[in-house]
PDB file of N, CA and C in Angstrom:
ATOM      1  N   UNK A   1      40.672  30.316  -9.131  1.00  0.00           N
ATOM      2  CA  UNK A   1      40.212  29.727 -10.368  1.00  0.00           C
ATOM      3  C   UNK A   1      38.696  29.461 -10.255  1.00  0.00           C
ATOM      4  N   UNK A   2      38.080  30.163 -11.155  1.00  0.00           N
ATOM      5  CA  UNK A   2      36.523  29.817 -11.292  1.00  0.00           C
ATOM      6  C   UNK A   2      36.003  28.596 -11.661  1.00  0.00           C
ATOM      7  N   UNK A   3      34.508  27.739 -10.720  1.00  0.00           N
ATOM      8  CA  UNK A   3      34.753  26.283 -11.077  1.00  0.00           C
ATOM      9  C   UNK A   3      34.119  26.505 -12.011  1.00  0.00           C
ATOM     10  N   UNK A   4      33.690  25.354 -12.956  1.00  0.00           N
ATOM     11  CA  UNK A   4      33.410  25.011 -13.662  1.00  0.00           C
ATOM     12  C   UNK A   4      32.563  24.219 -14.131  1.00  0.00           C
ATOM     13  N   UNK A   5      30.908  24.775 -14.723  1.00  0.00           N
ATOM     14  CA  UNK A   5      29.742  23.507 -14.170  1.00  0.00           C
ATOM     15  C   UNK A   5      30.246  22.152 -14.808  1.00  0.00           C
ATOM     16  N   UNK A   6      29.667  21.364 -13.893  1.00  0.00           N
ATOM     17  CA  UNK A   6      29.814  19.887 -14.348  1.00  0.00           C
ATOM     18  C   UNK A   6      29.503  19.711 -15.845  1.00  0.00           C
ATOM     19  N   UNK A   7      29.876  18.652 -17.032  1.00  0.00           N
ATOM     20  CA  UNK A   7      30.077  18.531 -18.232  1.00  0.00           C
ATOM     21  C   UNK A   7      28.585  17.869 -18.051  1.00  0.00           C
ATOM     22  N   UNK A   8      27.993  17.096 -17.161  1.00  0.00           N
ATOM     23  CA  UNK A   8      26.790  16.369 -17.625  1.00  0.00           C
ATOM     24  C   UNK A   8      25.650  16.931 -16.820  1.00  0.00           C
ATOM     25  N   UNK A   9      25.965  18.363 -16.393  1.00  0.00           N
ATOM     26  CA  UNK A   9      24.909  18.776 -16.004  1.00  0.00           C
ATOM     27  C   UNK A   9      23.915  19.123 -17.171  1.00  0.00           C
ATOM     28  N   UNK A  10      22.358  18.698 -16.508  1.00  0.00           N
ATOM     29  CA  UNK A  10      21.195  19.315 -17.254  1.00  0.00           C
ATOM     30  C   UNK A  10      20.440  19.969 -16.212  1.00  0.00           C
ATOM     31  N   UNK A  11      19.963  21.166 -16.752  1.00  0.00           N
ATOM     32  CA  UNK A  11      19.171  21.967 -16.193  1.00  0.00           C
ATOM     33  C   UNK A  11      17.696  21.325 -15.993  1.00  0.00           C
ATOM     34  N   UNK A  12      16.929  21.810 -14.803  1.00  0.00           N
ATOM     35  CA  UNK A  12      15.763  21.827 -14.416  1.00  0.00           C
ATOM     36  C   UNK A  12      14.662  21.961 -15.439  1.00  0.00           C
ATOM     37  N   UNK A  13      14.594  22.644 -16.398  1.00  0.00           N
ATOM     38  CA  UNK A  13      14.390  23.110 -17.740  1.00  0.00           C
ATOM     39  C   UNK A  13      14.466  22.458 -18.530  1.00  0.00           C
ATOM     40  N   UNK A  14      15.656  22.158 -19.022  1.00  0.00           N
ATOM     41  CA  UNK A  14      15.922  21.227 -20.058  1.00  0.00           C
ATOM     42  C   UNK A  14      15.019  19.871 -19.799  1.00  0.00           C
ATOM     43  N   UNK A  15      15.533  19.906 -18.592  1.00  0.00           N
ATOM     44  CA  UNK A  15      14.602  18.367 -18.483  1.00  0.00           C
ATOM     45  C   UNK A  15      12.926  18.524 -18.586  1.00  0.00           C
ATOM     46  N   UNK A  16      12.624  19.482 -18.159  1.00  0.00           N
ATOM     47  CA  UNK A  16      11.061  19.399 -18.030  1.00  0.00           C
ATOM     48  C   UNK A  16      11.169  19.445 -20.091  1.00  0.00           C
ATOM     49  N   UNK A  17      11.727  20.246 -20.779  1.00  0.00           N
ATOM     50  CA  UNK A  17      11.084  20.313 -21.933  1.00  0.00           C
ATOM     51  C   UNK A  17      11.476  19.433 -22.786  1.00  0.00           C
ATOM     52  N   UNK A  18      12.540  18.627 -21.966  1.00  0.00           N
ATOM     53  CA  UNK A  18      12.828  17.222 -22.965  1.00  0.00           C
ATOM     54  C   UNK A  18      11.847  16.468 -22.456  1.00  0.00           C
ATOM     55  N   UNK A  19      11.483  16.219 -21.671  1.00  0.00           N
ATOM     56  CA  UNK A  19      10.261  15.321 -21.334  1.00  0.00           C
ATOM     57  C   UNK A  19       9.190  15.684 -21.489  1.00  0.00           C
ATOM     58  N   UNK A  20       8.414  16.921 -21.598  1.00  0.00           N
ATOM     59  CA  UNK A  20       7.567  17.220 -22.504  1.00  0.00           C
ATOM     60  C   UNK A  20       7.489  16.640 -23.824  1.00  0.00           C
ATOM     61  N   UNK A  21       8.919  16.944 -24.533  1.00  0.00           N
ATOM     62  CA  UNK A  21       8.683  16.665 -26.040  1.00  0.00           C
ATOM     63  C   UNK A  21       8.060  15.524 -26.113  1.00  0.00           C
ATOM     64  N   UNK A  22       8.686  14.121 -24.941  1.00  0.00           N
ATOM     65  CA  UNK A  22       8.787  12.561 -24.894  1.00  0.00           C
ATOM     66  C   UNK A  22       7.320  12.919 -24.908  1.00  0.00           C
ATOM     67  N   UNK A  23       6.791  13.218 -24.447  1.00  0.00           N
ATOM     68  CA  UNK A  23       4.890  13.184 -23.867  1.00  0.00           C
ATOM     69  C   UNK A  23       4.592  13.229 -25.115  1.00  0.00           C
ATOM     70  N   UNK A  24       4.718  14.508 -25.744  1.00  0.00           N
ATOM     71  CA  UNK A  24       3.737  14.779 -26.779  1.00  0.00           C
ATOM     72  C   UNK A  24       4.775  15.025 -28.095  1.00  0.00           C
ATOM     73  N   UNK A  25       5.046  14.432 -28.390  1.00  0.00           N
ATOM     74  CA  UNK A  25       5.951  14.712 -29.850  1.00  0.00           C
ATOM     75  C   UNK A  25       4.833  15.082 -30.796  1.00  0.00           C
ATOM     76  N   UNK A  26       3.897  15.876 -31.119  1.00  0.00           N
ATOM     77  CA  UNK A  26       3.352  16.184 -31.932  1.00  0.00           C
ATOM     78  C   UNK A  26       3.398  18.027 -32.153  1.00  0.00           C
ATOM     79  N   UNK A  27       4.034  17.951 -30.483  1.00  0.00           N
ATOM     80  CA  UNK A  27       4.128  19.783 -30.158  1.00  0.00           C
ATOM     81  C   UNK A  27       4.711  20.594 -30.756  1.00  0.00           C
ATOM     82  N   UNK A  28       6.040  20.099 -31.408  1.00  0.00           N
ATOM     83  CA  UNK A  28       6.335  21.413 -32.647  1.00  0.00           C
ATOM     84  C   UNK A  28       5.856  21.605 -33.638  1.00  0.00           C
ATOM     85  N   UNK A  29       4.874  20.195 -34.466  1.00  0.00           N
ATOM     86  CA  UNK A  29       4.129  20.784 -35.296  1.00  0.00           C
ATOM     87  C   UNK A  29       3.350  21.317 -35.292  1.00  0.00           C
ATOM     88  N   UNK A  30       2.661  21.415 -33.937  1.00  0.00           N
ATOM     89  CA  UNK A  30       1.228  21.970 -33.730  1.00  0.00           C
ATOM     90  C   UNK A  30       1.669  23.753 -33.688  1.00  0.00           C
ATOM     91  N   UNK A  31       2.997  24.154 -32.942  1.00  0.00           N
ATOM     92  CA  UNK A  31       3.300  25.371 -32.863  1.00  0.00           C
ATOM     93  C   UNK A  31       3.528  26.032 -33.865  1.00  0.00           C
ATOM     94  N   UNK A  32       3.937  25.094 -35.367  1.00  0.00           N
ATOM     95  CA  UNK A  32       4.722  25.720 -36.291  1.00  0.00           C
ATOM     96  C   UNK A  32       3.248  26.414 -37.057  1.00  0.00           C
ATOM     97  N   UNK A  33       2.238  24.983 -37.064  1.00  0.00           N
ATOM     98  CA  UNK A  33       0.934  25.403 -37.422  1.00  0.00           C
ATOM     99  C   UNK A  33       0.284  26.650 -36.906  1.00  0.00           C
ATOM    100  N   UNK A  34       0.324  26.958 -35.593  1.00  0.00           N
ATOM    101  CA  UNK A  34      -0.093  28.166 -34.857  1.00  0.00           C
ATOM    102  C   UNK A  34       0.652  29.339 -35.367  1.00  0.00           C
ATOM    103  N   UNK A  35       2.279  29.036 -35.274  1.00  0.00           N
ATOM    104  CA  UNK A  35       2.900  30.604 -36.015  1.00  0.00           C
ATOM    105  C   UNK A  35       2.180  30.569 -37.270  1.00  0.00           C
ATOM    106  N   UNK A  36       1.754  29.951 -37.965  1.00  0.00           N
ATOM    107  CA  UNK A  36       1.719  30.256 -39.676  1.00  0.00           C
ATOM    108  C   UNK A  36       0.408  30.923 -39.745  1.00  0.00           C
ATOM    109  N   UNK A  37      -0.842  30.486 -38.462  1.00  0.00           N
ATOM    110  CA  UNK A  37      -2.173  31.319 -38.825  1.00  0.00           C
ATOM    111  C   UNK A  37      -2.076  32.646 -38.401  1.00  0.00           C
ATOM    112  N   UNK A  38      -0.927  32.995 -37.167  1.00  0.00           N
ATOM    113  CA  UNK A  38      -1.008  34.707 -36.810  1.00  0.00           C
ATOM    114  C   UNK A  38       0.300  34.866 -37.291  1.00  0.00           C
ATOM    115  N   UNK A  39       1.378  34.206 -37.230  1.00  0.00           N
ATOM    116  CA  UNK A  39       2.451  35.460 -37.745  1.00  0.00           C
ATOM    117  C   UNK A  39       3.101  35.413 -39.312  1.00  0.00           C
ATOM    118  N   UNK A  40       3.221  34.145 -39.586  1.00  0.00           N
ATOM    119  CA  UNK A  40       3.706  33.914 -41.195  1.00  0.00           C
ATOM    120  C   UNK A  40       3.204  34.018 -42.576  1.00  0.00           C
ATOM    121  N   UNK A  41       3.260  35.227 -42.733  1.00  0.00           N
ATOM    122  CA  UNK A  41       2.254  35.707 -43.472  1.00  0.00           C
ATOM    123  C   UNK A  41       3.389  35.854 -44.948  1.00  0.00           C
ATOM    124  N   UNK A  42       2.332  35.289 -46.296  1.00  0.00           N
ATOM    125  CA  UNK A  42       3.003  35.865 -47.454  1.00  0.00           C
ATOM    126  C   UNK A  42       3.322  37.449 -48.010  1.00  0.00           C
ATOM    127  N   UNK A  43       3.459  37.744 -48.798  1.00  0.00           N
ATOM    128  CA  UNK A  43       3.606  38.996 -49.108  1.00  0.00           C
ATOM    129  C   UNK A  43       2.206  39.434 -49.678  1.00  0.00           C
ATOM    130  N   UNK A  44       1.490  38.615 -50.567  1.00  0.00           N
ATOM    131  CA  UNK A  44       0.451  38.468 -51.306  1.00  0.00           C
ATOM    132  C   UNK A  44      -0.711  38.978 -49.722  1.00  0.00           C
ATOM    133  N   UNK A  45      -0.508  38.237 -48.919  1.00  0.00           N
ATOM    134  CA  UNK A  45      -1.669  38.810 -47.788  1.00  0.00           C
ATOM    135  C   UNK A  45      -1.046  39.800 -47.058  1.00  0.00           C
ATOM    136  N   UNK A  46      -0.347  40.431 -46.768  1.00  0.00           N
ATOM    137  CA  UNK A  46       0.699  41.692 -46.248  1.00  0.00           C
ATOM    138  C   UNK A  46      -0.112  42.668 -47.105  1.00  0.00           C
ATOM    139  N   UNK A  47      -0.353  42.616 -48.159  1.00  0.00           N
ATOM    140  CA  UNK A  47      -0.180  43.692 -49.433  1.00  0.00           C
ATOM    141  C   UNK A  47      -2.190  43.783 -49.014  1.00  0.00           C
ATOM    142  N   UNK A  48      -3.011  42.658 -48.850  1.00  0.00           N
ATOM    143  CA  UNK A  48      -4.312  43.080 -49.298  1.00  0.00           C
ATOM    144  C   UNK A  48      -4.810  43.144 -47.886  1.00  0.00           C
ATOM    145  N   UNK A  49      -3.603  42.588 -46.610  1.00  0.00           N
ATOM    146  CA  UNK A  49      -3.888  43.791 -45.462  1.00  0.00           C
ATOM    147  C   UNK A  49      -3.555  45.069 -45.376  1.00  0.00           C
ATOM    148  N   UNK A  50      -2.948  45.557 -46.302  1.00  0.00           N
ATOM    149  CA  UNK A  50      -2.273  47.121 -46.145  1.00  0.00           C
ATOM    150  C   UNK A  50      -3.932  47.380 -46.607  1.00  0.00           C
ATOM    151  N   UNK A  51      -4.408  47.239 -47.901  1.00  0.00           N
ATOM    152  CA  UNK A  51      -5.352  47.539 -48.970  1.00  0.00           C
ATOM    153  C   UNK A  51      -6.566  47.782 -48.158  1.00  0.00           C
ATOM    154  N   UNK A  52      -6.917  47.032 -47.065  1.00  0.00           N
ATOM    155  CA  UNK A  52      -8.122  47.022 -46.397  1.00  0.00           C
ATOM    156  C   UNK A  52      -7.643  48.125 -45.138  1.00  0.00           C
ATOM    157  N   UNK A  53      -6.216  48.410 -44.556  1.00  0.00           N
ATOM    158  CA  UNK A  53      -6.217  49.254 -43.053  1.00  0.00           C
ATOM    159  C   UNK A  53      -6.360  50.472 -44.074  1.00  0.00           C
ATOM    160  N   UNK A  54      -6.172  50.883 -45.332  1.00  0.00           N
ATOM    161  CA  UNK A  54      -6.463  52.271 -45.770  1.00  0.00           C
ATOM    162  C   UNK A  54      -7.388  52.572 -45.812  1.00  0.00           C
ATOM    163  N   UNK A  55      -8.670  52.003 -46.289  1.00  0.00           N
ATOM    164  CA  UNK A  55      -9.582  51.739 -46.676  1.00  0.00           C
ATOM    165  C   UNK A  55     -10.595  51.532 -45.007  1.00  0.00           C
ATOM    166  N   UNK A  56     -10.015  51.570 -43.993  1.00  0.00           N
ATOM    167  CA  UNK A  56     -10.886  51.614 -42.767  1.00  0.00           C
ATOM    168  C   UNK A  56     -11.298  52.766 -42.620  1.00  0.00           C
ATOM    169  N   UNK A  57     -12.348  52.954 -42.295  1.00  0.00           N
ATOM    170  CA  UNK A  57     -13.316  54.446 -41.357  1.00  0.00           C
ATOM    171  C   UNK A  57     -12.880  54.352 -40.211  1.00  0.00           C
ATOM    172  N   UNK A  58     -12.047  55.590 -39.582  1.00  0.00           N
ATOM    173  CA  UNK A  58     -11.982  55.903 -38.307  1.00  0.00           C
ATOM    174  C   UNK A  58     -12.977  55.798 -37.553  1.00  0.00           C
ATOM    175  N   UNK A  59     -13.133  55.174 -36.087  1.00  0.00           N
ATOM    176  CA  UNK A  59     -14.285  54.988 -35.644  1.00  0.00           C
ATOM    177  C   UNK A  59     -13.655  56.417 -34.605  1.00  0.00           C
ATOM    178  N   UNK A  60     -15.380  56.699 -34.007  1.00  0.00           N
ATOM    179  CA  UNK A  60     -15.317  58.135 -33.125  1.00  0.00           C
ATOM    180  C   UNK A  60     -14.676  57.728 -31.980  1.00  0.00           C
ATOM    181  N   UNK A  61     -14.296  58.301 -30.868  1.00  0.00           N
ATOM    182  CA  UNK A  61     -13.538  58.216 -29.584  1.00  0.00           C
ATOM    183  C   UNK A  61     -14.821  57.964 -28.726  1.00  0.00           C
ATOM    184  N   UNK A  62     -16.297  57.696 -29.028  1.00  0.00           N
ATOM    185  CA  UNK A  62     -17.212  57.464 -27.637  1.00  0.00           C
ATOM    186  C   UNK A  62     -17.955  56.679 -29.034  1.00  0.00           C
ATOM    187  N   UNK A  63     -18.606  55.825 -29.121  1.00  0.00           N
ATOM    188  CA  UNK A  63     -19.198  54.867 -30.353  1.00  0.00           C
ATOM    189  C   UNK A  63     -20.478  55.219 -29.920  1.00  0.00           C
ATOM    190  N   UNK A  64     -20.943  55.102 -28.679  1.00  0.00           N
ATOM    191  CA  UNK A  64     -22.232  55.598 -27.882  1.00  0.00           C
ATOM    192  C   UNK A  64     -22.963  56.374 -27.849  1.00  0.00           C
ATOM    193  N   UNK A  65     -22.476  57.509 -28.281  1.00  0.00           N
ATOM    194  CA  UNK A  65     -22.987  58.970 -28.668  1.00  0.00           C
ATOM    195  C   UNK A  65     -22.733  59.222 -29.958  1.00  0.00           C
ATOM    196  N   UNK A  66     -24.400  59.828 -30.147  1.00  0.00           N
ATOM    197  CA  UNK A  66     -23.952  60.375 -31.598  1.00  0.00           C
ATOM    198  C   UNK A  66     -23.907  62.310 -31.683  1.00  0.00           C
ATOM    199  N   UNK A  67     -23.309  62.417 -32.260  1.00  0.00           N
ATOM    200  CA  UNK A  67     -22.469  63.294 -33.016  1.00  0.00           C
ATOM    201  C   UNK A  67     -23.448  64.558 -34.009  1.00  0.00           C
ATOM    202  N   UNK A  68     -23.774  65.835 -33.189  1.00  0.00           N
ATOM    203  CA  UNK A  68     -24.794  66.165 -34.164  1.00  0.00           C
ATOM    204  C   UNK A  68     -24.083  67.114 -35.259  1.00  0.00           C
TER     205      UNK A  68
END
């Protein structure tokens, strides 16, 4: 019969990031703030980043040299 972890075990982990939270309870808002400037993006800015990557000039493969 396979044992069975203890019911009141907490992980090494758990504890460091429950006691983190205790430190700084301000940390998930600060993260939620961080996802929203790089990844949570509306549709409205999705759409007038598409508008501008079409609209880029390929740059050359050596920027250094020019090209006669």
């Amino acid at each position: 019969m396979p044992m069975l972890p203890a019911r009141h075990y907490v992980s090494e982990h758990t504890q460091f990031v429950r006691e983190l939270l205790r430190e700084k309870p301000d940390l998930t808002r600060k993260q939620r703030e961080g996802r929203a400037i790089f990844w949570d993006k509306t549709p409205r800015e999705l759409a007038e980043r598409a508008r501008m990557d079409e609209r880029r000039v390929p740059q050359p493969a050596y920027v250094y040299y020019e090209v006669d």
